[in-house]
N, C-alpha and C. Protein backbone atom coordinates (compact mmCIF):
# COMPACT_ATOMS: atom_id res chain seq x y z
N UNK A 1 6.92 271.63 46.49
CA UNK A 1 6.11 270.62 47.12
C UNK A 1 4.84 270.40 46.35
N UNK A 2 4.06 269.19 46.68
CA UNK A 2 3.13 268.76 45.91
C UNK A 2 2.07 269.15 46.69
N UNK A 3 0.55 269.38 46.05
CA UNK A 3 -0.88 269.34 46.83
C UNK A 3 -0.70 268.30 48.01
N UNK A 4 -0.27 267.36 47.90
CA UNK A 4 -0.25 266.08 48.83
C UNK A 4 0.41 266.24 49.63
N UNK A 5 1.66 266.42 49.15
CA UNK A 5 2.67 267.02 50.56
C UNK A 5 2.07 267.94 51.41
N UNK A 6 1.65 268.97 50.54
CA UNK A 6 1.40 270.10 51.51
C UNK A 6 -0.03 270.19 52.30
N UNK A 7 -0.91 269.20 52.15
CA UNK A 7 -2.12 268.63 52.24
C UNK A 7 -1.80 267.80 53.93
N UNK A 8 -0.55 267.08 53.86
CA UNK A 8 -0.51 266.52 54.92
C UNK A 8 0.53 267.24 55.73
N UNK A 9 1.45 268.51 55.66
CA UNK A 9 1.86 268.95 56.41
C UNK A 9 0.67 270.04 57.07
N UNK A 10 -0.71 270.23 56.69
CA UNK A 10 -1.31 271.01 57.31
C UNK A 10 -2.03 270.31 58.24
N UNK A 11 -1.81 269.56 58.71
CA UNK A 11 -2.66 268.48 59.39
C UNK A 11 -1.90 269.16 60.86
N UNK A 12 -2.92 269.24 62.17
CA UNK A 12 -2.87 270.04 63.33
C UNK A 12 -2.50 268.72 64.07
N UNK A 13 -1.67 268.67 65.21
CA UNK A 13 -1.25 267.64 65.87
C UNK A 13 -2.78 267.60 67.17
N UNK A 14 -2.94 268.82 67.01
CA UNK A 14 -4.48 268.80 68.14
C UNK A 14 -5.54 268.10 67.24
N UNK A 15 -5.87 268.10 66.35
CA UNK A 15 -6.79 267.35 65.44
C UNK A 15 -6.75 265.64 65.67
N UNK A 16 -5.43 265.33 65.61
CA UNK A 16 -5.28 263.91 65.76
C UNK A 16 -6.03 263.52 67.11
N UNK A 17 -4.94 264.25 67.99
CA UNK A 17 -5.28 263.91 69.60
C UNK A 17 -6.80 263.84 69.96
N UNK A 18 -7.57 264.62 69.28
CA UNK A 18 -9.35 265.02 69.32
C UNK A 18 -9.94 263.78 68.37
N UNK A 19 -9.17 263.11 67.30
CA UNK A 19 -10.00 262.06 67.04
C UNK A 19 -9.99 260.82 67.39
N UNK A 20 -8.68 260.76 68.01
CA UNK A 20 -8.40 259.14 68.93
C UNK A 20 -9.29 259.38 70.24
N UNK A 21 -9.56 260.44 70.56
CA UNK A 21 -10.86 260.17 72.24
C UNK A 21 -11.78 259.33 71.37
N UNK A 22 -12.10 260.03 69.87
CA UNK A 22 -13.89 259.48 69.53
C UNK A 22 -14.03 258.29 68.52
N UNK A 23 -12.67 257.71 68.77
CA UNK A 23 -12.76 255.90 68.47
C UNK A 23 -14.14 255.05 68.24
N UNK A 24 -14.74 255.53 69.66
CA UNK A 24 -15.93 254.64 69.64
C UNK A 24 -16.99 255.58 69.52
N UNK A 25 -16.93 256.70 69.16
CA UNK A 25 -18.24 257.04 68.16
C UNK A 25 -18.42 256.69 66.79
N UNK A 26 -19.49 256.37 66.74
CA UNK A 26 -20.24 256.42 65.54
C UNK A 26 -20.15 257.01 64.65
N UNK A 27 -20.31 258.46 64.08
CA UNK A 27 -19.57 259.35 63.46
C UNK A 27 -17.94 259.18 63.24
N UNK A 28 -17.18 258.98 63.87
CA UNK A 28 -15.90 258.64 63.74
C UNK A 28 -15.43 257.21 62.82
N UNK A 29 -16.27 256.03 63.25
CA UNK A 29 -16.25 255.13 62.61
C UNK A 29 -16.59 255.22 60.74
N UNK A 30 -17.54 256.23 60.83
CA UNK A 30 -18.23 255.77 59.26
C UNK A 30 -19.57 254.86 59.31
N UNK A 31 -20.15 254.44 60.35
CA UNK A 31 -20.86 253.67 60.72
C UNK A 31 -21.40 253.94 61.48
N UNK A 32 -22.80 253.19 62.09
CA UNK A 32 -23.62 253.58 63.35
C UNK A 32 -23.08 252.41 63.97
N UNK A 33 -23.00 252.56 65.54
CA UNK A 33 -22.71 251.28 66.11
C UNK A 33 -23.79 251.04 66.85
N UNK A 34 -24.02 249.97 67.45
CA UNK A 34 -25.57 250.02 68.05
C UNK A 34 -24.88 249.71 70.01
N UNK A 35 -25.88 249.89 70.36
CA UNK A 35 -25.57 249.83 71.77
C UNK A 35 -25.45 248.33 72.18
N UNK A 36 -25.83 247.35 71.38
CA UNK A 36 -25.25 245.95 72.15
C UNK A 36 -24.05 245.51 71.15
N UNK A 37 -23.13 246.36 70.14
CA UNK A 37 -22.03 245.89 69.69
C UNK A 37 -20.78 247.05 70.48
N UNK A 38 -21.85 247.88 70.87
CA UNK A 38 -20.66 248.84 72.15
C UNK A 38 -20.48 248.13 73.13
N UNK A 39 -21.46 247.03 73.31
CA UNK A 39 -21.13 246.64 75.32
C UNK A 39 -20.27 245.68 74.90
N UNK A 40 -20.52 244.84 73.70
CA UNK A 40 -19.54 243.76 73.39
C UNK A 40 -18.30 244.08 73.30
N UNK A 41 -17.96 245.42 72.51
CA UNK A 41 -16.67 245.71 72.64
C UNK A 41 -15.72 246.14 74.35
N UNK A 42 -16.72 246.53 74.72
CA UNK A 42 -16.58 247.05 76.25
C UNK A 42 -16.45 245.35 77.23
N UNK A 43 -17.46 244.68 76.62
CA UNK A 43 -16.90 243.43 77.54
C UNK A 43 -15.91 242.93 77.34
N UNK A 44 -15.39 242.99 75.71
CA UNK A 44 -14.24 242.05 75.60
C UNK A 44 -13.14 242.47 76.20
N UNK A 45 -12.91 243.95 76.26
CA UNK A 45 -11.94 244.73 77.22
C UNK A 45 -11.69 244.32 78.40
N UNK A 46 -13.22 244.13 79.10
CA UNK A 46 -13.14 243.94 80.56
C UNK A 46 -12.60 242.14 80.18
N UNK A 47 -12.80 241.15 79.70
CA UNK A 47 -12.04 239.66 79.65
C UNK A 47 -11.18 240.11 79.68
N UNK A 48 -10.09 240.67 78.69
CA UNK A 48 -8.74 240.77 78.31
C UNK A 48 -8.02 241.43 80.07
N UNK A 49 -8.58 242.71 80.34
CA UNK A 49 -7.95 242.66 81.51
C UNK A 49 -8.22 241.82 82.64
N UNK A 50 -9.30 241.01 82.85
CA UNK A 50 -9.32 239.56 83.60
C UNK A 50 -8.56 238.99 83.44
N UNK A 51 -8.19 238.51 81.51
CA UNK A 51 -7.08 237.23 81.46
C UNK A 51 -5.78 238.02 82.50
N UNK A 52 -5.22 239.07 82.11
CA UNK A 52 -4.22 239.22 82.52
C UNK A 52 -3.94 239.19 83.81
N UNK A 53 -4.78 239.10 84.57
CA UNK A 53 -4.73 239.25 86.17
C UNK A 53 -4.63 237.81 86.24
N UNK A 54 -5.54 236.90 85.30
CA UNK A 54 -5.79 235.30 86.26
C UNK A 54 -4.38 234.98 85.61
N UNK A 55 -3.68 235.57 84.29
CA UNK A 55 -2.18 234.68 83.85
C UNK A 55 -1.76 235.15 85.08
N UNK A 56 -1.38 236.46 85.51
CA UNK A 56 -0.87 236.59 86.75
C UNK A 56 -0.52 235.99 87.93
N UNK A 57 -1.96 235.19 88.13
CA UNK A 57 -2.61 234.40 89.58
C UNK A 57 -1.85 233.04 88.85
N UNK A 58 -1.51 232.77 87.85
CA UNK A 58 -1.15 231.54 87.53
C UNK A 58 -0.12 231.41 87.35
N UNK A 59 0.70 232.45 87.34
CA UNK A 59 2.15 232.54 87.42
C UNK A 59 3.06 232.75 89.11
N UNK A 60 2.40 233.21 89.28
CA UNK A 60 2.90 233.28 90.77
C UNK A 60 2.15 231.52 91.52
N UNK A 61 1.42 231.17 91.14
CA UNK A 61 1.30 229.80 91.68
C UNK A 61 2.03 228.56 90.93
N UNK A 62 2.71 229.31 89.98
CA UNK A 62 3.72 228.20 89.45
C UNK A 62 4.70 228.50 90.39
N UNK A 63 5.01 229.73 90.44
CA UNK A 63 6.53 229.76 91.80
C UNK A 63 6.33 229.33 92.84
N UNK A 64 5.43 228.84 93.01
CA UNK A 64 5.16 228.13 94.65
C UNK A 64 5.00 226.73 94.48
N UNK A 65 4.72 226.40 93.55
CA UNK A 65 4.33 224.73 92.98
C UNK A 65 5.82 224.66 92.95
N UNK A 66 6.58 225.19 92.14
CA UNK A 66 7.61 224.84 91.99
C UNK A 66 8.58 224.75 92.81
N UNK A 67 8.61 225.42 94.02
CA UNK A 67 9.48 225.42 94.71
C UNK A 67 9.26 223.66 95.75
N UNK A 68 7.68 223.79 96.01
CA UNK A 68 6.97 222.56 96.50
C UNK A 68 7.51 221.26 95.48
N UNK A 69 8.07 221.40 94.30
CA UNK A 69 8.40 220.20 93.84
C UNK A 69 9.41 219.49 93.98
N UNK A 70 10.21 219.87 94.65
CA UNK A 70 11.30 219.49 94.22
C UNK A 70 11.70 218.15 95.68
N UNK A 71 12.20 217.42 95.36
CA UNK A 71 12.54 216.29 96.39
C UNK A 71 13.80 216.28 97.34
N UNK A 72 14.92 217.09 96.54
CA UNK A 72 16.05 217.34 97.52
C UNK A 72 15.82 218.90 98.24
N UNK A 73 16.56 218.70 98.90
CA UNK A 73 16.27 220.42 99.40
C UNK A 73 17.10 221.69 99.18
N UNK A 74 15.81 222.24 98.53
CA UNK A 74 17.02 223.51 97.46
C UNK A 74 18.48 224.14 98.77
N UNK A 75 18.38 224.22 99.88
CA UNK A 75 19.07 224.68 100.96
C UNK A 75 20.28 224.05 100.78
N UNK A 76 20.27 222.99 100.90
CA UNK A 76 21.74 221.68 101.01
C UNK A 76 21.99 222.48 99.50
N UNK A 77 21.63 222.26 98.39
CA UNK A 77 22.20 222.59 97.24
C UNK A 77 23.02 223.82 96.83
N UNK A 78 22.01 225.06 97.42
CA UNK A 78 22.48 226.02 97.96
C UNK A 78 23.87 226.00 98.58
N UNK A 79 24.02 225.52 99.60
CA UNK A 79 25.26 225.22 100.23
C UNK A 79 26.58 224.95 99.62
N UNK A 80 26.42 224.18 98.87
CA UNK A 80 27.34 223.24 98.10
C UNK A 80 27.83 223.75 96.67
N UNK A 81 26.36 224.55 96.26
CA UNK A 81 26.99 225.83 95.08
C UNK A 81 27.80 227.03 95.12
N UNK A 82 28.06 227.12 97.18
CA UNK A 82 28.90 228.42 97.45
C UNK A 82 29.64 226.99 97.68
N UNK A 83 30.07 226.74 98.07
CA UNK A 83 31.49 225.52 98.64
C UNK A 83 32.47 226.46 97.23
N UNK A 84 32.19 226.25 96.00
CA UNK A 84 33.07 226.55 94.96
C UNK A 84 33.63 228.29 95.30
N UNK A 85 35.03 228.36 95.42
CA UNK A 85 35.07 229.84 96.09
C UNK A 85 35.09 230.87 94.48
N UNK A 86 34.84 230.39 93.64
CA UNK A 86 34.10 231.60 92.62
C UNK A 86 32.95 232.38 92.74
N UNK A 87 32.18 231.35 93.25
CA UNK A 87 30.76 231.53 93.42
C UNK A 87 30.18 231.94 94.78
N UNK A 88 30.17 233.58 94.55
CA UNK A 88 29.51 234.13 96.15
C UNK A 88 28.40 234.14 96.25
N UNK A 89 27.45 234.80 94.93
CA UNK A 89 25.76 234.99 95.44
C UNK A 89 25.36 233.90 94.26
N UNK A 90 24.19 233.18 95.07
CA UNK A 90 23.30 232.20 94.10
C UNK A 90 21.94 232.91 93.58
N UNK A 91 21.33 232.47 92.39
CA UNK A 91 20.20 233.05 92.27
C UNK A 91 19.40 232.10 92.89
N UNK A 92 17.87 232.07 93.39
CA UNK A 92 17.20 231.59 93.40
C UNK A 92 16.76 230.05 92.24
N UNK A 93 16.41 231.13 91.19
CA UNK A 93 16.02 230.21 90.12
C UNK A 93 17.02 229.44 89.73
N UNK A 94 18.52 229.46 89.27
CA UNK A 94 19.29 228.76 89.37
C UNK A 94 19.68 227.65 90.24
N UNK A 95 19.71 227.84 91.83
CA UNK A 95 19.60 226.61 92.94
C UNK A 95 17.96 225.94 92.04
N UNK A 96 16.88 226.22 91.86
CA UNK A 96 16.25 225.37 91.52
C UNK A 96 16.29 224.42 90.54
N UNK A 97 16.77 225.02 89.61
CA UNK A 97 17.26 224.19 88.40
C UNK A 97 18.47 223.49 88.88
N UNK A 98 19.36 223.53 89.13
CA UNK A 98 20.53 222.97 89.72
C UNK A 98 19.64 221.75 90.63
N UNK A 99 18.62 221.92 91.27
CA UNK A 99 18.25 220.72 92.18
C UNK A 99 17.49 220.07 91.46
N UNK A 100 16.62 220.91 90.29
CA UNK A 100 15.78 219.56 89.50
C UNK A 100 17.21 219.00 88.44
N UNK A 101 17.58 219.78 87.87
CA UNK A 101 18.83 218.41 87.72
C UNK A 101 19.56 217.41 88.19
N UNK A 102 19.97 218.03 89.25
CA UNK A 102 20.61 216.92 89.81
C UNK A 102 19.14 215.72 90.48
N UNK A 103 18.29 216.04 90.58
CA UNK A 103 16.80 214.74 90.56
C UNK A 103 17.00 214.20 89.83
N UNK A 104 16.64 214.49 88.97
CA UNK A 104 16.68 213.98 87.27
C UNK A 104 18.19 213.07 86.92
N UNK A 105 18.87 213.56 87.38
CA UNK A 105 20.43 212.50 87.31
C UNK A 105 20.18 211.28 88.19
N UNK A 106 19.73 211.72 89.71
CA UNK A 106 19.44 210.52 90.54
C UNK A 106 18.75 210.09 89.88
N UNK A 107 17.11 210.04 89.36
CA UNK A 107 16.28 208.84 89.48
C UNK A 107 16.99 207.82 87.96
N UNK A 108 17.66 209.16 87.08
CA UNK A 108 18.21 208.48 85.91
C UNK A 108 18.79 206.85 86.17
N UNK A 109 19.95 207.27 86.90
CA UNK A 109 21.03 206.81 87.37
C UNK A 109 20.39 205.42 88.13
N UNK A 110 19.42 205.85 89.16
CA UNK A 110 18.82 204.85 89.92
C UNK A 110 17.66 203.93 89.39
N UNK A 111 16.86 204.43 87.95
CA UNK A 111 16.40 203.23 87.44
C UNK A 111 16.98 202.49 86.99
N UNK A 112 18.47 202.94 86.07
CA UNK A 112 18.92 202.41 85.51
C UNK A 112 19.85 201.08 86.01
N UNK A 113 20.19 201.47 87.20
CA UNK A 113 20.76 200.42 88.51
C UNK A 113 19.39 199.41 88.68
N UNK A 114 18.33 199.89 89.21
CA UNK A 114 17.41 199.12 89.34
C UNK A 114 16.89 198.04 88.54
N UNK A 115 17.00 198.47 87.18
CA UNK A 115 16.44 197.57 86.13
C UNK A 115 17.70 196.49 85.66
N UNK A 116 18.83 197.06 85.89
CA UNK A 116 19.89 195.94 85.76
C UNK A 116 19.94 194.75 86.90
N UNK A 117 19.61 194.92 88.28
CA UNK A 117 19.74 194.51 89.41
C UNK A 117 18.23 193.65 88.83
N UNK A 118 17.29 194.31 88.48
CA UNK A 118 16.35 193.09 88.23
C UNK A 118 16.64 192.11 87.05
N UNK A 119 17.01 192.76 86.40
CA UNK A 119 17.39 191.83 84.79
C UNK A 119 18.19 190.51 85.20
N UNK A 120 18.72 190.88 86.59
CA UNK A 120 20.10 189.30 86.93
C UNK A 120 19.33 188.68 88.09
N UNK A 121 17.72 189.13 88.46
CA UNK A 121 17.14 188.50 89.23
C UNK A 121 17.57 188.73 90.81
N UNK A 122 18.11 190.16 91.25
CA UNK A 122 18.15 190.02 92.23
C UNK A 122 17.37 190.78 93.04
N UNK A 123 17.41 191.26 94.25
CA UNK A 123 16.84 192.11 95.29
C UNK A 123 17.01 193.64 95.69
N UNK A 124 18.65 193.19 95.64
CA UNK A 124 19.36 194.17 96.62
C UNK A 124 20.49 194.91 95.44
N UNK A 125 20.00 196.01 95.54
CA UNK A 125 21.37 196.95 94.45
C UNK A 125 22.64 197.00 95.50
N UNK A 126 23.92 196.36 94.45
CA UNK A 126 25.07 196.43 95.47
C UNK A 126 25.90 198.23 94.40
N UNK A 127 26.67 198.28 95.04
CA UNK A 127 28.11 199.35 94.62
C UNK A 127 28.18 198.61 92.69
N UNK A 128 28.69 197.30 92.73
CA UNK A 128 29.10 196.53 91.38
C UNK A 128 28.01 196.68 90.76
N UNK A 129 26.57 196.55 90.77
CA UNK A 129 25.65 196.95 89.61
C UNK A 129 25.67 198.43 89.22
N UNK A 130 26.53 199.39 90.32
CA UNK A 130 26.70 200.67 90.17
C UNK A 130 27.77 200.59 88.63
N UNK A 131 28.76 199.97 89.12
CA UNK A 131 29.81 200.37 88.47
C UNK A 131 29.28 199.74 87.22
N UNK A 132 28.83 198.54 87.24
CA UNK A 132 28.41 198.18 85.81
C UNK A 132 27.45 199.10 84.71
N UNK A 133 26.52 199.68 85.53
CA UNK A 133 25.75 200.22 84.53
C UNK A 133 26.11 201.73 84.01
N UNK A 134 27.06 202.09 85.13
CA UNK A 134 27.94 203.45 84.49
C UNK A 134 28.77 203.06 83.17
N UNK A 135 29.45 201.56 83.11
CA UNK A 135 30.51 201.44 82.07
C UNK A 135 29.34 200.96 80.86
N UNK A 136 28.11 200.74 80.91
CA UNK A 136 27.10 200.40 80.17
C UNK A 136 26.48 200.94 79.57
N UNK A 137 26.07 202.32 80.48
CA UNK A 137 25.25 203.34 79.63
C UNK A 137 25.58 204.37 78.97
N UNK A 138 25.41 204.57 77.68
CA UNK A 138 26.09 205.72 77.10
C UNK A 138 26.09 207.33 78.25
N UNK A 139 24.96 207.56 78.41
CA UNK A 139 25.10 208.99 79.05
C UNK A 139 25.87 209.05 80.29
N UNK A 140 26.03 208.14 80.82
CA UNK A 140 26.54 207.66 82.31
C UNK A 140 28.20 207.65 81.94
N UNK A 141 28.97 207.58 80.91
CA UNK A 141 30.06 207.09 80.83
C UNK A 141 30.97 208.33 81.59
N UNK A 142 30.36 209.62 81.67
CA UNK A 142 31.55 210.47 82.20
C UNK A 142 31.89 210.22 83.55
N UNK A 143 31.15 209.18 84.27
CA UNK A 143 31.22 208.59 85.71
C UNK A 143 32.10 207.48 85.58
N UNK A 144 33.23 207.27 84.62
CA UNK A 144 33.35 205.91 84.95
C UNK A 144 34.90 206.52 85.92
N UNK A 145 35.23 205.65 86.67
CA UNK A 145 36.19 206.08 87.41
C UNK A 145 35.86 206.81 89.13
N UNK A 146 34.27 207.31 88.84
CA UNK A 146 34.15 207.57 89.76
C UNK A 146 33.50 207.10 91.18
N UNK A 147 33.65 206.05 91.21
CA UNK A 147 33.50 204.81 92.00
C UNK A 147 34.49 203.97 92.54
N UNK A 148 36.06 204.62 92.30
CA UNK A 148 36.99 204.05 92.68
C UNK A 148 37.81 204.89 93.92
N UNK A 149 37.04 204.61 95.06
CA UNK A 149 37.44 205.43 96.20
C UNK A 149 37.36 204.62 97.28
């Protein structure tokens, strides 16, 4: 073995443990630290564990916003995701997503009716501006057929 090798196998595992307490001494550093770059370090500690509490407070008020967003009611959806007899337990987060999708399909679906029904100047959306704008719109096409009931 070399000076070096054997230089760092004499190194005491209690030695280490005794110089990570004195981090924030002065002596330890190589440096003097002064007492208003200790509080600074000490405050920024105390922010960092603030942020993490207020991400906290802001994450759990997204799960409540979110549940508040939604326009159909996650329950009915719920329902209708056990109807399929594969499917015994739902997750939560899944019925939600499952209901903001299927939103997102309605209002799709329903501007797109709407703006055709105005384009021919009329009032009233019938079933036939349905069927038309399904055979019209690219994303809509896996519906075609399904209006014949």
């Amino acid at each position: 073995m070399s000076e070096e090798e054997e230089h760092c196998t004499d190194v005491d595992i209690s030695d280490i443990i005794d110089d990570s307490e004195n981090i924030g001494d002065s002596e330890f550093l190589g440096t003097e630290v002064t007492d208003s770059e200790l509080s600074i370090i000490q405050d920024s500690e105390n922010i960092n564990s603030e942020e993490t509490a207020s991400e906290r407070k802001v994450s759990n008020t997204v799960k409540v916003d979110s549940v508040k967003s939604t326009r159909l009611p996650m329950s009915r959806i719920k329902n209708i995701m056990k109807m399929d007899p594969d499917v015994s337990i739902v997750n939560s987060e899944a019925v939600f997503l499952v209901t903001k999708a299927t939103e997102l399909f309605l209002e799709t679906i329903a501007k797109e009716t709407y703006s055709y029904t105005v384009q021919h100047k009329r009032k009233t959306i019938s079933k036939k501006d349905l069927e038309v704008v399904i055979n019209k719109v690219d994303c809509l096409c896996f519906l075609e057929g399904a209006m014949d009931f």
